[in-house]
N, C-alpha and C. Protein backbone atom coordinates (compact mmCIF):
# COMPACT_ATOMS: atom_id res chain seq x y z
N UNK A 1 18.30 -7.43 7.28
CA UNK A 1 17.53 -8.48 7.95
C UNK A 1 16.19 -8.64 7.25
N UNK A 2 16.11 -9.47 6.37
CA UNK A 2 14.49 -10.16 6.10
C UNK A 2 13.54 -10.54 7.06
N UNK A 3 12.16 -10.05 6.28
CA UNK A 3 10.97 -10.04 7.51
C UNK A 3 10.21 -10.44 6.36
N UNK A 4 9.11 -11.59 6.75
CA UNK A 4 7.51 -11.98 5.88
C UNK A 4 7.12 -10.73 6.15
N UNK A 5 6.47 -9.95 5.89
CA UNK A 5 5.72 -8.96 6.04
C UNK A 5 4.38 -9.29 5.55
N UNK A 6 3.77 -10.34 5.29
CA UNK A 6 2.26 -11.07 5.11
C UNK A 6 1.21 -10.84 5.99
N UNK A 7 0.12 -10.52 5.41
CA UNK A 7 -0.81 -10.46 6.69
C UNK A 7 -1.06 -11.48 7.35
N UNK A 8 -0.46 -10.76 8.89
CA UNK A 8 -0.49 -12.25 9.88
C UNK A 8 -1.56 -12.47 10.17
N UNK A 9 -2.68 -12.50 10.18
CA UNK A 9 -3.99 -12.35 10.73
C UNK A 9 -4.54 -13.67 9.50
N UNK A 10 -3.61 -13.86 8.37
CA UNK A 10 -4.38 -14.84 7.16
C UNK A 10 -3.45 -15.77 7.33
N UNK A 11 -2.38 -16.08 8.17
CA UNK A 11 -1.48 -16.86 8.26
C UNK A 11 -2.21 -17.93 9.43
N UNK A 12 -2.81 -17.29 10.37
CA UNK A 12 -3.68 -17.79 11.36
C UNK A 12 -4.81 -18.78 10.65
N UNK A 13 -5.62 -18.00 10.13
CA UNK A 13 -6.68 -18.73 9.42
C UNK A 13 -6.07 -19.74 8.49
N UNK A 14 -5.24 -19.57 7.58
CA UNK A 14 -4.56 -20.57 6.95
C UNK A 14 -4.17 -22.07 8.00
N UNK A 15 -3.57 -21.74 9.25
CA UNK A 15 -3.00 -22.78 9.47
C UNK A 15 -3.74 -23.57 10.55
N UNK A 16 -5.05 -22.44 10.46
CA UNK A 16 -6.26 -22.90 11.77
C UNK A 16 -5.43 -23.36 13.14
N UNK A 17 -4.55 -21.99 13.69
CA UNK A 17 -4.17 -22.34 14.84
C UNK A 17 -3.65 -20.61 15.16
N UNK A 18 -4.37 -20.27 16.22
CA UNK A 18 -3.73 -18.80 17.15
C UNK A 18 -2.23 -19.07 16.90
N UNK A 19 -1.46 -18.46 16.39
CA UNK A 19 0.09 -17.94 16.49
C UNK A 19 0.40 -16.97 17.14
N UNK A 20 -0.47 -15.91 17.44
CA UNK A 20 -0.43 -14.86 18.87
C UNK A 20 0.66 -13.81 17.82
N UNK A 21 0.57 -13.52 16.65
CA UNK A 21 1.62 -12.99 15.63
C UNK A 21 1.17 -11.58 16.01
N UNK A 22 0.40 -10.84 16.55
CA UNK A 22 0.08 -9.69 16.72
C UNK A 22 -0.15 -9.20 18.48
N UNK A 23 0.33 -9.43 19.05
CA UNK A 23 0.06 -9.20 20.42
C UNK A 23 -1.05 -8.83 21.12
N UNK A 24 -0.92 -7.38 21.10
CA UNK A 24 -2.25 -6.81 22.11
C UNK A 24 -3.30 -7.29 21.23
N UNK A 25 -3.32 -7.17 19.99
CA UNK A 25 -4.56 -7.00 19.27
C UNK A 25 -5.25 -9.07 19.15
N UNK A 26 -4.27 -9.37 19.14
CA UNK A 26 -4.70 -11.34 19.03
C UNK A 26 -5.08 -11.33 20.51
N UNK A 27 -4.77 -10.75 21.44
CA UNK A 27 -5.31 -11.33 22.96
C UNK A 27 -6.73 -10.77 22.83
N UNK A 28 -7.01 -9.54 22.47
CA UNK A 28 -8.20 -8.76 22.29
C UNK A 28 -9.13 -9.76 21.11
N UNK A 29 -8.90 -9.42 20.21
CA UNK A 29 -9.72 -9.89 19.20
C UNK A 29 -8.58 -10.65 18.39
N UNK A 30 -9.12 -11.84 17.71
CA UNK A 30 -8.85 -12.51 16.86
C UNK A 30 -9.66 -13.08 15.93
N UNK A 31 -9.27 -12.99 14.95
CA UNK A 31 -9.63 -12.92 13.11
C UNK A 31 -10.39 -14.27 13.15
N UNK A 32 -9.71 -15.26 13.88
CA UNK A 32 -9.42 -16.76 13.72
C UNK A 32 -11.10 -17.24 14.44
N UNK A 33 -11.07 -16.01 15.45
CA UNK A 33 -12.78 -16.36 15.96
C UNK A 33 -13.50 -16.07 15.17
N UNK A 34 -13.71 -14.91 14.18
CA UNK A 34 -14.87 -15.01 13.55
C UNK A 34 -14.91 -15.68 12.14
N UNK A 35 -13.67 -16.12 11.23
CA UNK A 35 -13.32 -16.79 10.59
C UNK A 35 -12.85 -18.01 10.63
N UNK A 36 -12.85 -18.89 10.88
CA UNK A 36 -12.66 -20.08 11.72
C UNK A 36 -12.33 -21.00 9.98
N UNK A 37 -11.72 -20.45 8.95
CA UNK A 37 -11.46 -20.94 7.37
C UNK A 37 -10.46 -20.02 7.11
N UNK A 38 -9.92 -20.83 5.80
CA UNK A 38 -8.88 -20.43 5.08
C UNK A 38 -9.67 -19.58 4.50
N UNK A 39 -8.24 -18.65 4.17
CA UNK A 39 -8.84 -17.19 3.53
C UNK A 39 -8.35 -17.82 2.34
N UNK A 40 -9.23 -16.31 1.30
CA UNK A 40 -9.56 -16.63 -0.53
C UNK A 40 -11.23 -17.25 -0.96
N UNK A 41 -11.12 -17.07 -1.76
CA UNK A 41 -13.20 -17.42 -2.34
C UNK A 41 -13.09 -18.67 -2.16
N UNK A 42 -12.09 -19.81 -1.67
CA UNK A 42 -12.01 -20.75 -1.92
C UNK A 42 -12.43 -21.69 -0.57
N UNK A 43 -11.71 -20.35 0.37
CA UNK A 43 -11.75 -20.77 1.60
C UNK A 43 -12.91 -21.72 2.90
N UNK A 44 -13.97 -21.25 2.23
CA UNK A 44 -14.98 -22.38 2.77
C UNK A 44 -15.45 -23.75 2.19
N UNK A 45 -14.91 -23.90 1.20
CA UNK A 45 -15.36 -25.17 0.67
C UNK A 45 -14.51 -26.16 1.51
N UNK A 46 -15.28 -27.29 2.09
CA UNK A 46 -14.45 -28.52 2.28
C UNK A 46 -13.76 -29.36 1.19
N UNK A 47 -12.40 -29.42 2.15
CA UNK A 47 -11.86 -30.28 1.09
C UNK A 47 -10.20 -31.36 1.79
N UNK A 48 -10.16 -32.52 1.36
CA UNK A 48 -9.35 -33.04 2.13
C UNK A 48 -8.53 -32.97 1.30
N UNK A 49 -7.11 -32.40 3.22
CA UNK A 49 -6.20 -32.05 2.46
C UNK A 49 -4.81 -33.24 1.85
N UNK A 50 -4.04 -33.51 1.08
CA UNK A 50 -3.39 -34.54 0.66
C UNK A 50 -2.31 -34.71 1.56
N UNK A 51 -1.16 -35.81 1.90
CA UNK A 51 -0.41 -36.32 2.59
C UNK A 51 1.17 -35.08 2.51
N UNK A 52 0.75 -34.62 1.09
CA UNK A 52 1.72 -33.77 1.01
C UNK A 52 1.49 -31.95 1.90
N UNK A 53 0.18 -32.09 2.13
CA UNK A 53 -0.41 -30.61 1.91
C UNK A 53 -0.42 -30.34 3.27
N UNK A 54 -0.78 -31.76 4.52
CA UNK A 54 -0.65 -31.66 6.15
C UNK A 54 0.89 -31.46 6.15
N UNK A 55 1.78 -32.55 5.68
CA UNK A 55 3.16 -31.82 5.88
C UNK A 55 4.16 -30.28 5.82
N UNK A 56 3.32 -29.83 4.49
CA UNK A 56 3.35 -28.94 4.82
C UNK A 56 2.59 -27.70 5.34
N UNK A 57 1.77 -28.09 5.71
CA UNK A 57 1.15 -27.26 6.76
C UNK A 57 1.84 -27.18 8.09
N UNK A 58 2.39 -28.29 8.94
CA UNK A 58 2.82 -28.38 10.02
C UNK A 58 4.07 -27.42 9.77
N UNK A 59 5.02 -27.70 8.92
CA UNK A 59 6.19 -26.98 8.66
C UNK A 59 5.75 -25.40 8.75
N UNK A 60 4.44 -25.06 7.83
CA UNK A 60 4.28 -23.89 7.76
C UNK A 60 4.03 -23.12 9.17
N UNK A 61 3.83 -23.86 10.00
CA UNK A 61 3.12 -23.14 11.61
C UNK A 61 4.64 -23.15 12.03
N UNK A 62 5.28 -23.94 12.20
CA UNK A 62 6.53 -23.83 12.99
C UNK A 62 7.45 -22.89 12.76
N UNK A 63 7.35 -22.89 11.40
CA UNK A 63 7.57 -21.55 10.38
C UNK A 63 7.91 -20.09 11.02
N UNK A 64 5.76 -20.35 11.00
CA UNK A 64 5.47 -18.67 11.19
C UNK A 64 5.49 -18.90 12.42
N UNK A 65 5.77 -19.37 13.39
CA UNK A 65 5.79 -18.73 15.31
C UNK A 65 6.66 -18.41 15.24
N UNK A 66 8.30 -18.52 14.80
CA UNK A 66 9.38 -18.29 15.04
C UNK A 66 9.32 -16.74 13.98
N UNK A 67 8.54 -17.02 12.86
CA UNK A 67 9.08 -15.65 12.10
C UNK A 67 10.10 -15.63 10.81
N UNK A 68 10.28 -16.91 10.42
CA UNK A 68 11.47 -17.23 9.86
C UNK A 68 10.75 -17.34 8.68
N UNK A 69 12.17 -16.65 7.33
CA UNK A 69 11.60 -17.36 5.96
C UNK A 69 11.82 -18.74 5.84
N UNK A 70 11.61 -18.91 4.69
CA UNK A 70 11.93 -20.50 4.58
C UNK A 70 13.37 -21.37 4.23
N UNK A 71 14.19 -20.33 4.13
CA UNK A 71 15.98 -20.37 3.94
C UNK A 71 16.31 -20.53 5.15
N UNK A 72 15.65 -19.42 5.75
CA UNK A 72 16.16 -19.48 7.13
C UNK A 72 15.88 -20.68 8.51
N UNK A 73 14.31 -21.02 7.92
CA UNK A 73 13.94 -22.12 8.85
C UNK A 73 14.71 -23.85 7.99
N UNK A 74 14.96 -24.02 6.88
CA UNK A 74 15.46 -24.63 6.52
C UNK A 74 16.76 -25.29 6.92
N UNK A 75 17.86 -23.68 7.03
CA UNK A 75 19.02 -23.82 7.87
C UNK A 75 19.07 -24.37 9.03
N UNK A 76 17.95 -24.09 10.04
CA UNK A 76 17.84 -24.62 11.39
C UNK A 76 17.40 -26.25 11.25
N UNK A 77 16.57 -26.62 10.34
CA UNK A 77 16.37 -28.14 10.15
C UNK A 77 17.70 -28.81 9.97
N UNK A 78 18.58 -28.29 8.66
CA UNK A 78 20.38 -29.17 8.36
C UNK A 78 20.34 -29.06 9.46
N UNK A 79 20.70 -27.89 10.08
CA UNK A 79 21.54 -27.93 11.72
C UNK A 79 20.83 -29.24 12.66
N UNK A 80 19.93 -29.34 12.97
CA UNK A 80 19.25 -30.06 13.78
C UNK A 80 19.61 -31.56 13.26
N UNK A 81 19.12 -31.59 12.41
CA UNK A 81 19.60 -32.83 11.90
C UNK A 81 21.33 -33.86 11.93
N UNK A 82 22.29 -32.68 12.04
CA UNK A 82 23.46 -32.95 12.14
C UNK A 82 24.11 -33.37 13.60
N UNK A 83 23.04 -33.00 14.52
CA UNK A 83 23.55 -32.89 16.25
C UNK A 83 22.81 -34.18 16.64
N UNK A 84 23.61 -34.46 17.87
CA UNK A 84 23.41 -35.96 18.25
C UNK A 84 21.56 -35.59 18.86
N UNK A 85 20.64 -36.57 19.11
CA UNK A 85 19.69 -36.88 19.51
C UNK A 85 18.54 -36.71 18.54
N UNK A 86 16.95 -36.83 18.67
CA UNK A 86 16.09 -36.39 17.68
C UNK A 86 15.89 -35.51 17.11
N UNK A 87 15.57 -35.02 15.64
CA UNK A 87 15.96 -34.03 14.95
C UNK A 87 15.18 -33.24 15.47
N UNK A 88 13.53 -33.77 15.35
CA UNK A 88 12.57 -32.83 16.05
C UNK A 88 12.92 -31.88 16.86
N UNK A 89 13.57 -32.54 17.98
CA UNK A 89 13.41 -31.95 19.60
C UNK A 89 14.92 -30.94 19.42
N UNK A 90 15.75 -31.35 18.77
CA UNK A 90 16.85 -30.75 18.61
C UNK A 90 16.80 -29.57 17.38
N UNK A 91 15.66 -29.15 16.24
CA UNK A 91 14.72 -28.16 15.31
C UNK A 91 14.28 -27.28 16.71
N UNK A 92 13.33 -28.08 17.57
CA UNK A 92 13.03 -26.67 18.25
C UNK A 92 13.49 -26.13 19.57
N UNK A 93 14.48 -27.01 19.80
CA UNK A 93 15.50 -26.64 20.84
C UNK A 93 16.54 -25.45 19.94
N UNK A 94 16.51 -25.59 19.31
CA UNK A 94 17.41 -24.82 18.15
C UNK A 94 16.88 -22.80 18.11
N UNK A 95 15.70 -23.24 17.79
CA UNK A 95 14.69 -22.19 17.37
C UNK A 95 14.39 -21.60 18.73
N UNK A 96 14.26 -22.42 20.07
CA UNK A 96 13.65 -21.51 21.01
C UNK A 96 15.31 -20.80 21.65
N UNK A 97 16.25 -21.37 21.53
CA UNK A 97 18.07 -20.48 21.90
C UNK A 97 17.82 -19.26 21.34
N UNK A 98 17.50 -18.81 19.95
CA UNK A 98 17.10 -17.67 19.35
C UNK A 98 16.81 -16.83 20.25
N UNK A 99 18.16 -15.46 20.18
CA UNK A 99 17.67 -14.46 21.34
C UNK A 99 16.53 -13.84 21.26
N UNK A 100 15.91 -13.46 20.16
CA UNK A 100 14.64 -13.08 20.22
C UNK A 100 13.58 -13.38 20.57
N UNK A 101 13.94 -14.96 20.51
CA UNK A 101 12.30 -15.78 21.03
C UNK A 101 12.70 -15.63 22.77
N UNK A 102 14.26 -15.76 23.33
CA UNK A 102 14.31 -15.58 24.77
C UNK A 102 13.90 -14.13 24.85
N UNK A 103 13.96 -13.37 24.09
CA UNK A 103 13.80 -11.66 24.48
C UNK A 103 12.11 -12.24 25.21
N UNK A 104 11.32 -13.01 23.62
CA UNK A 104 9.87 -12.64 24.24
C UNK A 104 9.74 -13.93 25.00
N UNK A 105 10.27 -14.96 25.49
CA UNK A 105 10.20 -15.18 26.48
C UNK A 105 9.75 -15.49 27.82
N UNK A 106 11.00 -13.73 27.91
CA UNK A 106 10.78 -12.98 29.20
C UNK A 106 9.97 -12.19 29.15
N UNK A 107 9.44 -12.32 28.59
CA UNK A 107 7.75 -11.60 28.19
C UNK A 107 8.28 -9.68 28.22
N UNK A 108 9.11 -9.38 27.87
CA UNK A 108 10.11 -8.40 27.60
C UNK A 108 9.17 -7.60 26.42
N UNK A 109 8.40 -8.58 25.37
CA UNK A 109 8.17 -8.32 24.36
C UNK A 109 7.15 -9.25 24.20
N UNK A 110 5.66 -8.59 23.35
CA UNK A 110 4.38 -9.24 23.42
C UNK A 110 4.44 -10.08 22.23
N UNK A 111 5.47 -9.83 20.95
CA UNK A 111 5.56 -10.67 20.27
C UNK A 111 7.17 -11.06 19.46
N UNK A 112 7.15 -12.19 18.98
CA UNK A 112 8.63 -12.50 18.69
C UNK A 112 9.18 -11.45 17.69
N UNK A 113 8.21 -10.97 17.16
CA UNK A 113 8.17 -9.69 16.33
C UNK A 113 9.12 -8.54 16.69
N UNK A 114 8.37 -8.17 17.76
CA UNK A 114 9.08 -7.15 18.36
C UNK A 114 10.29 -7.24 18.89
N UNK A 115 10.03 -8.31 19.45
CA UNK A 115 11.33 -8.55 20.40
C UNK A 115 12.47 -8.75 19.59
N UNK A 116 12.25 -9.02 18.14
CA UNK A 116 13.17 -9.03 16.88
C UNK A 116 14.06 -7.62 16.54
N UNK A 117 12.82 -6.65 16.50
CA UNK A 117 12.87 -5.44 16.77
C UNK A 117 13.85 -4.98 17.69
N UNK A 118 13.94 -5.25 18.98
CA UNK A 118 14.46 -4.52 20.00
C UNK A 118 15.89 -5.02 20.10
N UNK A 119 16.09 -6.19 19.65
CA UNK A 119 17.27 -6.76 19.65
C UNK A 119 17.90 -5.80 18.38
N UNK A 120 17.32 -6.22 16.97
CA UNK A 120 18.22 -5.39 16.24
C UNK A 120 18.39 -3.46 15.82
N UNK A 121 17.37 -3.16 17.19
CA UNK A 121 17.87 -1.99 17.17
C UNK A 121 18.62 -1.51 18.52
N UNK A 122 19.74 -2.69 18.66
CA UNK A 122 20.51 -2.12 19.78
C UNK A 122 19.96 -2.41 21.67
N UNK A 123 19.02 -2.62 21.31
CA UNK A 123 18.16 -2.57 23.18
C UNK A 123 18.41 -3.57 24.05
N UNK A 124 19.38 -4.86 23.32
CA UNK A 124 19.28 -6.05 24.15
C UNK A 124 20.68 -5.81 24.48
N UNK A 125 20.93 -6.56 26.11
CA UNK A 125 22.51 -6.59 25.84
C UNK A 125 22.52 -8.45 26.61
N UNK A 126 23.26 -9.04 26.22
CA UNK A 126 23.57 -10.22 26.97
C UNK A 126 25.34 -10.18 27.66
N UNK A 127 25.01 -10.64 28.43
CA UNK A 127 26.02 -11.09 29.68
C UNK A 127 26.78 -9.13 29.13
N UNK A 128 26.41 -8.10 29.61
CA UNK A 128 26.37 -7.11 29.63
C UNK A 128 26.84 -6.52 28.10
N UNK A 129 27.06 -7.11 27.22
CA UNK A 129 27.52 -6.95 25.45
C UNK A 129 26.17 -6.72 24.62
N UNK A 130 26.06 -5.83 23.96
CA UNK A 130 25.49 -5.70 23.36
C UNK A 130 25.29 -5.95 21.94
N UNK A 131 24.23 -6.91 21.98
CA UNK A 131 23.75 -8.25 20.73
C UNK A 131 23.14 -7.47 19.89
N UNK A 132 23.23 -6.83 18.27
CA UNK A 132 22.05 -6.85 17.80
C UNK A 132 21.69 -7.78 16.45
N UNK A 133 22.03 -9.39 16.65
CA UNK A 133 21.64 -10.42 16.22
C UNK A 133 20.58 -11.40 16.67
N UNK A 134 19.55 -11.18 15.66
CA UNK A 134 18.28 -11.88 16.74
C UNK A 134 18.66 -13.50 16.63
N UNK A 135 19.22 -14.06 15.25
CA UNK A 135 19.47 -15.35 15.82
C UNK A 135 20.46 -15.88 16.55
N UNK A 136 21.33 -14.94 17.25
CA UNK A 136 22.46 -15.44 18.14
C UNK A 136 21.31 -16.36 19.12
N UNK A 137 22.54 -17.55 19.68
CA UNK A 137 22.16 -18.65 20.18
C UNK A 137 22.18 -18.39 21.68
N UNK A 138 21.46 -18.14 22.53
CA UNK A 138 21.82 -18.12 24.17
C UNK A 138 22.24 -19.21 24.69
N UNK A 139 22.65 -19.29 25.94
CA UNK A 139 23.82 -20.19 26.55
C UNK A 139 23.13 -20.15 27.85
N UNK A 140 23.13 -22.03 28.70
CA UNK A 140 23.10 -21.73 29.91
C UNK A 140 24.19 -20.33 30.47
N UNK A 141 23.14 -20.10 31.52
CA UNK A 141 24.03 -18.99 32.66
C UNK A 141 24.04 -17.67 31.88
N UNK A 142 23.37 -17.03 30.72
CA UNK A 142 23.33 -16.12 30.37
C UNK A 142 22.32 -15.25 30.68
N UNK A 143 23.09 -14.09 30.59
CA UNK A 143 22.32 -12.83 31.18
C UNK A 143 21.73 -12.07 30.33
N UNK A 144 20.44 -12.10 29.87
CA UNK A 144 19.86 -10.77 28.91
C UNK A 144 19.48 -9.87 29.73
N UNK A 145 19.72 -8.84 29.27
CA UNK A 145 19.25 -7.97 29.90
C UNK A 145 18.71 -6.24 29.02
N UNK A 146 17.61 -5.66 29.10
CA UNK A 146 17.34 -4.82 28.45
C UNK A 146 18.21 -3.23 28.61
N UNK A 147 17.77 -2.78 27.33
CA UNK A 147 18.44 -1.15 27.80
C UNK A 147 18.03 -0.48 28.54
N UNK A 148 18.25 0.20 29.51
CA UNK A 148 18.00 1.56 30.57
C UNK A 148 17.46 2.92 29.81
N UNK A 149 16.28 2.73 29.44
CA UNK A 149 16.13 4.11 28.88
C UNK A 149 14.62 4.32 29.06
N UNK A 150 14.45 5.14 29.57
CA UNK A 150 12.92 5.82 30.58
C UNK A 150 11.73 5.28 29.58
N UNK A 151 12.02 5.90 28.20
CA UNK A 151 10.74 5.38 27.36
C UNK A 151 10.30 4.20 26.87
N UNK A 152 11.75 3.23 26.83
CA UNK A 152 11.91 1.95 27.10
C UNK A 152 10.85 1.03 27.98
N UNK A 153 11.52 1.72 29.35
CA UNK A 153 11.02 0.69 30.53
C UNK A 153 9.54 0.76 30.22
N UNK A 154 9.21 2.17 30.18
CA UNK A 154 7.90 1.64 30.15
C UNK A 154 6.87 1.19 29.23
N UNK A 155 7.49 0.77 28.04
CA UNK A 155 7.31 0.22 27.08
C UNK A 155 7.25 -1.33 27.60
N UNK A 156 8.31 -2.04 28.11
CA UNK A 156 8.96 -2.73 28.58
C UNK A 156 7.37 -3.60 29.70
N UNK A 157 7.65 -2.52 30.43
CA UNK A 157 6.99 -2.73 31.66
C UNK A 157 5.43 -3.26 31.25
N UNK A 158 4.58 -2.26 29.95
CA UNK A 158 3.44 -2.60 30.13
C UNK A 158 3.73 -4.20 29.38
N UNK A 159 4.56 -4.71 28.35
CA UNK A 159 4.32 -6.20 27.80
C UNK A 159 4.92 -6.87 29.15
N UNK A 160 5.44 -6.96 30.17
CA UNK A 160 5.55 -7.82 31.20
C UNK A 160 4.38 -7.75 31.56
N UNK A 161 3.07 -7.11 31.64
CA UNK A 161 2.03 -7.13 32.37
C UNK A 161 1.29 -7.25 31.59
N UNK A 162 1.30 -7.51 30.25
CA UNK A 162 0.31 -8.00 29.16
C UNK A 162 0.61 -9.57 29.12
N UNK A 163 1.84 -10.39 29.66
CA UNK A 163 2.47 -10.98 29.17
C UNK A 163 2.38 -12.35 29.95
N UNK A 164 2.14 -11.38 31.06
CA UNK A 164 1.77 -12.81 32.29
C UNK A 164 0.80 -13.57 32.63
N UNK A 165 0.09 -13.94 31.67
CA UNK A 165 -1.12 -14.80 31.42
C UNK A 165 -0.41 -15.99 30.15
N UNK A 166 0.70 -15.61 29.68
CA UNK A 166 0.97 -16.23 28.87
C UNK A 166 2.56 -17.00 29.94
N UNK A 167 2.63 -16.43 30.94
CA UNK A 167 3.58 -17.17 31.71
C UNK A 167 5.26 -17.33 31.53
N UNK A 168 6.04 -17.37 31.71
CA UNK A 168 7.71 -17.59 31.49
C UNK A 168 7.97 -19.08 32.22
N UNK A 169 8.76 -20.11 30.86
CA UNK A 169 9.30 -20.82 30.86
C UNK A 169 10.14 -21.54 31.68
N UNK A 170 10.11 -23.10 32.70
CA UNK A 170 11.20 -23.15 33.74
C UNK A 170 12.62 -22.95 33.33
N UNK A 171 12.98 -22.30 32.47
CA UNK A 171 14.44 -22.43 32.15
C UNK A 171 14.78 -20.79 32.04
N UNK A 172 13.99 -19.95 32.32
CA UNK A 172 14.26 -18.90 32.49
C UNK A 172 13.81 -17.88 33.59
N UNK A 173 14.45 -17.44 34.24
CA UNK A 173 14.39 -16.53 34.99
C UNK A 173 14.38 -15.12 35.12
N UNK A 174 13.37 -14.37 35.52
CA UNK A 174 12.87 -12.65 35.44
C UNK A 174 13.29 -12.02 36.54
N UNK A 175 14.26 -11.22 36.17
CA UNK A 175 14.18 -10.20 36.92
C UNK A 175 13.70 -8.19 37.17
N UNK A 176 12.20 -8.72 36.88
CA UNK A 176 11.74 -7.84 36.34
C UNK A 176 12.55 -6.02 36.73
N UNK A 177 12.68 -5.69 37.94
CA UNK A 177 13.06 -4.61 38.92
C UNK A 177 14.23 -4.19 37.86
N UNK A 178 14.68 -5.31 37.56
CA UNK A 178 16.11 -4.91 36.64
C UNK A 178 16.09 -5.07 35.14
N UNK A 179 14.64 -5.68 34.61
CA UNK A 179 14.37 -5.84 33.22
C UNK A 179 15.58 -6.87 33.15
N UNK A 180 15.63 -7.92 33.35
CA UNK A 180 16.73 -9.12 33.29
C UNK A 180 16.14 -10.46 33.13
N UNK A 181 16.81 -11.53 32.61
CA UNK A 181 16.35 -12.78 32.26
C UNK A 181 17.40 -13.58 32.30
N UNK A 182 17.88 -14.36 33.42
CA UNK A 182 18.83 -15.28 33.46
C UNK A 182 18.16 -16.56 33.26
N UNK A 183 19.39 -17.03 32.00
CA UNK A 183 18.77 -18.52 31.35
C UNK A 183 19.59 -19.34 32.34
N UNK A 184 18.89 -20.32 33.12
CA UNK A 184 18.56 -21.12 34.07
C UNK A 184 19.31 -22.75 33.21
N UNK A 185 19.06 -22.67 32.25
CA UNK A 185 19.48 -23.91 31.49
C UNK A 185 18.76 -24.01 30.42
N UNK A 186 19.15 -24.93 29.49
CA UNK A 186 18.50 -24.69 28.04
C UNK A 186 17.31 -25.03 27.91
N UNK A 187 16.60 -24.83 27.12
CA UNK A 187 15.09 -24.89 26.69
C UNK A 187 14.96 -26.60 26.11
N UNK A 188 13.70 -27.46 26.56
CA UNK A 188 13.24 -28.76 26.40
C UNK A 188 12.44 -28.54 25.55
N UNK A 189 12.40 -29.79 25.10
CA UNK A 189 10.84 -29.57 24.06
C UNK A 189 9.69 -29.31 24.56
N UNK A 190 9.52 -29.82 26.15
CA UNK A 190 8.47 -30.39 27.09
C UNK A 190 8.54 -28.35 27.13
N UNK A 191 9.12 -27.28 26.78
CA UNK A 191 8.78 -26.23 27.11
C UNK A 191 8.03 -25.29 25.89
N UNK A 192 8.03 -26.15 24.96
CA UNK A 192 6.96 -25.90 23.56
C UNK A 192 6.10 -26.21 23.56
N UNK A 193 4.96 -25.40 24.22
CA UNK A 193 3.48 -26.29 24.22
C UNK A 193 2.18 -26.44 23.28
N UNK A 194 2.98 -25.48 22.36
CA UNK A 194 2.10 -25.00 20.78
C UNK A 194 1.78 -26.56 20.56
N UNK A 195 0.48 -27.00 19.64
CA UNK A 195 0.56 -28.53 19.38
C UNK A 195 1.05 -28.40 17.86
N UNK A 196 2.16 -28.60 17.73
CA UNK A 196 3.23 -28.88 16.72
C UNK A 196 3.47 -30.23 16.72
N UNK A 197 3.85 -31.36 15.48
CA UNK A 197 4.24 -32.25 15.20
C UNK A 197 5.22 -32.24 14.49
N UNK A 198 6.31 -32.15 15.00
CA UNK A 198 7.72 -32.30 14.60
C UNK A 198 8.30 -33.41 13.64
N UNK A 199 7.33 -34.55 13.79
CA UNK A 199 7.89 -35.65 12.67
C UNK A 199 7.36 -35.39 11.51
N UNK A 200 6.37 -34.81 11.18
CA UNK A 200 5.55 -34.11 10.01
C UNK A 200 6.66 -33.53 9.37
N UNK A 201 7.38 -32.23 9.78
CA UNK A 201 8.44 -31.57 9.23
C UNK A 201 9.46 -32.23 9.33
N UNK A 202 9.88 -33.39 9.97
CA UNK A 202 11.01 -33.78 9.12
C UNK A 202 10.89 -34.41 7.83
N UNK A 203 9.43 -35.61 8.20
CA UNK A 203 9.36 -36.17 6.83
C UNK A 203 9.00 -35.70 5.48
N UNK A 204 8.51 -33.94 5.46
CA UNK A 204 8.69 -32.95 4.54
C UNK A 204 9.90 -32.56 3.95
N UNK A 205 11.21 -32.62 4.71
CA UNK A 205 12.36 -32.32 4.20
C UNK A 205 12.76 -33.74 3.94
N UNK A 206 12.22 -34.87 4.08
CA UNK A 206 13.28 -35.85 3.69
C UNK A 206 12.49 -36.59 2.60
N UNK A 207 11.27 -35.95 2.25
CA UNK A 207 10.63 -36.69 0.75
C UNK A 207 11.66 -37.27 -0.13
């Protein structure tokens, strides 16, 4: 399984927008407050950026929230593009099915990071099977549900309570007592509230 391993903290400043890529430590402090510029010697000079350079910038944020290289976020654009309705809305309807992004969610996990983590080391199980594919696709009426294991929960337990300022989605349902998350129905765009512009990245892939 491929991971950016980039410092996320310059991915922020680059794209001048919180991505929350580090959990406890981005709610605490963030880079982005006292640097408020692109990193490199270059980074404070003004300079406007070209028609090509916002496009891909937007691509690049949508990018990094999900975690994806660029093969991989690529794949999800064909796909989107091939299914009936707008590509946009059907790109990040795509991306938020990703069990990992439902792991974090359910606020299960403080970042999509982790929750990447926990899936592919065995900890997730859906509709009681145990997944360790973070991009498997969830399904109305599905059951995630975490592993039973003491050091777990309370692992578990403190990102549900780090987590709830950041809130859970109407299409999913917590059952915290049981570490559970029944998907309620599929994820809308209207449930992506990052300010992303989705027509930006298509008209990047269709130069």
């Amino acid at each position: 399984m491929a991971n950016d391993n980039s410092p996320k903290c310059k991915k922020c400043r680059q794209d001048k927008i919180k991505l929350f890529l580090k959990g406890k430590k981005c709610i605490a402090k963030c880079t982005l407050d006292r640097k408020a510029y692109s990193p490199g010697q270059h980074g404070q000079k003004p300079s406007k950026p070209s028609e090509y350079a916002l496009h891909l910038r937007e691509k690049q944020k949508l990018r990094r929230i999900y975690g994806l290289l660029e093969r991989q976020f690529k794949n999800y654009f064909l796909k989107a593009r091939k299914e009936k309705g707008v590509t946009g809305e059907n790109l990040i309807k795509l991306l938020e099915r990703r069990l990992d992004n439902s792991v974090y969610r359910c606020g299960f996990a403080v970042t999509r990071s982790q929750a990447r983590q926990f899936v592919g080391y065995g900890h997730v199980f859906v509709n009681d099977k145990k997944i360790d594919i973070p991009s498997c696709q969830i399904k109305a009426g599905d059951v995630i549900k975490m592993k039973a294991s003491s050091k777990l929960m309370e692992k578990i337990k403190e990102n549900i309570s780090l987590s709830k300022e950041r809130g859970v989605p109407a299409w999913i349902e917590v059952d915290e007592a049981n570490l559970a998350g029944i998907v309620k129905m599929l994820p809308t765009r209207q449930d992506f509230i990052l300010p992303i512009d989705e027509q930006m990245i298509i008209e990047f892939y269709s130069r």
